[in-house]
C-alpha atoms as a PDB file:
ATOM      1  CA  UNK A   1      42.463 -56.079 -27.984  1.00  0.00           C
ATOM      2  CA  UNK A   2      39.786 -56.100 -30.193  1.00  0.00           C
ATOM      3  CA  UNK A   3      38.172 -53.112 -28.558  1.00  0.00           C
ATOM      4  CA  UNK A   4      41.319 -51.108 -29.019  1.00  0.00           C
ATOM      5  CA  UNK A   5      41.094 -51.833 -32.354  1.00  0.00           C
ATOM      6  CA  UNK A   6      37.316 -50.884 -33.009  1.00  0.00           C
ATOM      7  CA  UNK A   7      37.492 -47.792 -31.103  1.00  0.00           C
ATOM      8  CA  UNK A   8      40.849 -46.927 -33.121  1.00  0.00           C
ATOM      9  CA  UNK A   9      38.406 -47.806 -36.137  1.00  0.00           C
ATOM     10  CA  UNK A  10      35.895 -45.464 -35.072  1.00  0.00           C
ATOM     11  CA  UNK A  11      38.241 -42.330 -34.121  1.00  0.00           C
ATOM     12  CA  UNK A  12      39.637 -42.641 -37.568  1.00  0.00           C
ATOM     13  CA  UNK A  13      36.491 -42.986 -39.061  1.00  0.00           C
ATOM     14  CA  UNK A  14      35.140 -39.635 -36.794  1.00  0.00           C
ATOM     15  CA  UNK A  15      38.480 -37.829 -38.194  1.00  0.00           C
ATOM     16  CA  UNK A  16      37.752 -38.911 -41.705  1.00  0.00           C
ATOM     17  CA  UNK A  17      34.647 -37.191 -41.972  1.00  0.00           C
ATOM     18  CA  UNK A  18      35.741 -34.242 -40.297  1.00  0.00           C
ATOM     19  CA  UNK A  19      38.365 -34.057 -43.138  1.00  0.00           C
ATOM     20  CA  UNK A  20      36.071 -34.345 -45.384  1.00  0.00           C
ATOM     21  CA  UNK A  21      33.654 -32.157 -44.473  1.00  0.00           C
ATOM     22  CA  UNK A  22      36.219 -29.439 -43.781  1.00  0.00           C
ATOM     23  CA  UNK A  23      38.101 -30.431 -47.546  1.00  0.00           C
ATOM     24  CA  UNK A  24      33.760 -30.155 -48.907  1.00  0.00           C
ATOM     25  CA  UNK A  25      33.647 -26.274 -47.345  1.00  0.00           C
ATOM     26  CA  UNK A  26      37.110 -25.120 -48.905  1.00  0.00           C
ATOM     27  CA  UNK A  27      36.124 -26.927 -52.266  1.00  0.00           C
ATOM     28  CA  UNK A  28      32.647 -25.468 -52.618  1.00  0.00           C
ATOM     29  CA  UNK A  29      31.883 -22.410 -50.671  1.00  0.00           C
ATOM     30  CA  UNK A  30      33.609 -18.904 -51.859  1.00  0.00           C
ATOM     31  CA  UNK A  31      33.313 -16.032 -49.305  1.00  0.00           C
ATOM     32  CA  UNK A  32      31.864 -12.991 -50.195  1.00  0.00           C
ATOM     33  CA  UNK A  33      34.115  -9.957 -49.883  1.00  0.00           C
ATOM     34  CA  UNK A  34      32.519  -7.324 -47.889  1.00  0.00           C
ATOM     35  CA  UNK A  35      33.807  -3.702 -46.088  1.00  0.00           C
ATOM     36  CA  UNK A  36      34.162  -3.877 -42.631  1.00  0.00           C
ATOM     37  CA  UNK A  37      33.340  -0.372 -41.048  1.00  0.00           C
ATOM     38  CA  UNK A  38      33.860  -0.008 -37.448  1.00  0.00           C
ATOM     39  CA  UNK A  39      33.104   2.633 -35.572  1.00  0.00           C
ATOM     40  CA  UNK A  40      35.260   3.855 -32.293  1.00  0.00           C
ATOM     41  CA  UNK A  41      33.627   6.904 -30.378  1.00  0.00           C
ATOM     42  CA  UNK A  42      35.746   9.984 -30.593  1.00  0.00           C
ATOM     43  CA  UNK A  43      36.384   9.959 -26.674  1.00  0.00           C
ATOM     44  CA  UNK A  44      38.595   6.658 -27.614  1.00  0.00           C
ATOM     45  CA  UNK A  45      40.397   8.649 -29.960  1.00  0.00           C
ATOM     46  CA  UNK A  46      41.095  11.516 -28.194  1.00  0.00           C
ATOM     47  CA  UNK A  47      40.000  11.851 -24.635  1.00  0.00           C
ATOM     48  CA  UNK A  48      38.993  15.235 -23.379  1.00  0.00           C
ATOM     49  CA  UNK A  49      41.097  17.220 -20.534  1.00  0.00           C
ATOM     50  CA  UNK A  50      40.860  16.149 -17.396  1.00  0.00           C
ATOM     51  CA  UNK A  51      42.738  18.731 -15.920  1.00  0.00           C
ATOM     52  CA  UNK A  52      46.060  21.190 -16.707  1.00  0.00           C
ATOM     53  CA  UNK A  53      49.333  19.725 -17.711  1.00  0.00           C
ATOM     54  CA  UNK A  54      52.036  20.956 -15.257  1.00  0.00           C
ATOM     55  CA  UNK A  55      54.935  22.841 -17.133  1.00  0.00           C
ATOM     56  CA  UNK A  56      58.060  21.394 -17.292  1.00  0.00           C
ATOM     57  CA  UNK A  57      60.572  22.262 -14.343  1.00  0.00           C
ATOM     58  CA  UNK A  58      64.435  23.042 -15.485  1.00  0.00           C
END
């Protein structure tokens, strides 16, 4: 049992500093707002004919 209980120890120890370190990076760093530009070819947008549209029968 006392193996349980040391590797129990250790986990929560692991966990612990993950915490912390993740509670550290939301306490000290501040992003930097920035403008994303992304650019989509025009193709994407609107394809060029491929051939003609068939009219609609009635």
């Amino acid at each position: 049992m006392p193996t349980l209980f040391r590797f129990l120890a250790v986990l929560a120890a692991i966990a612990g500093i993950i915490y912390g370190g993740m509670v550290a990076l939301v306490t000290f760093v501040e992003p930097q707002p920035r403008d994303v530009t992304i650019r989509i070819p025009s193709e994407r947008i609107n394809p060029p004919a491929t051939g003609t549209i068939a009219p609609a029968k009635k």
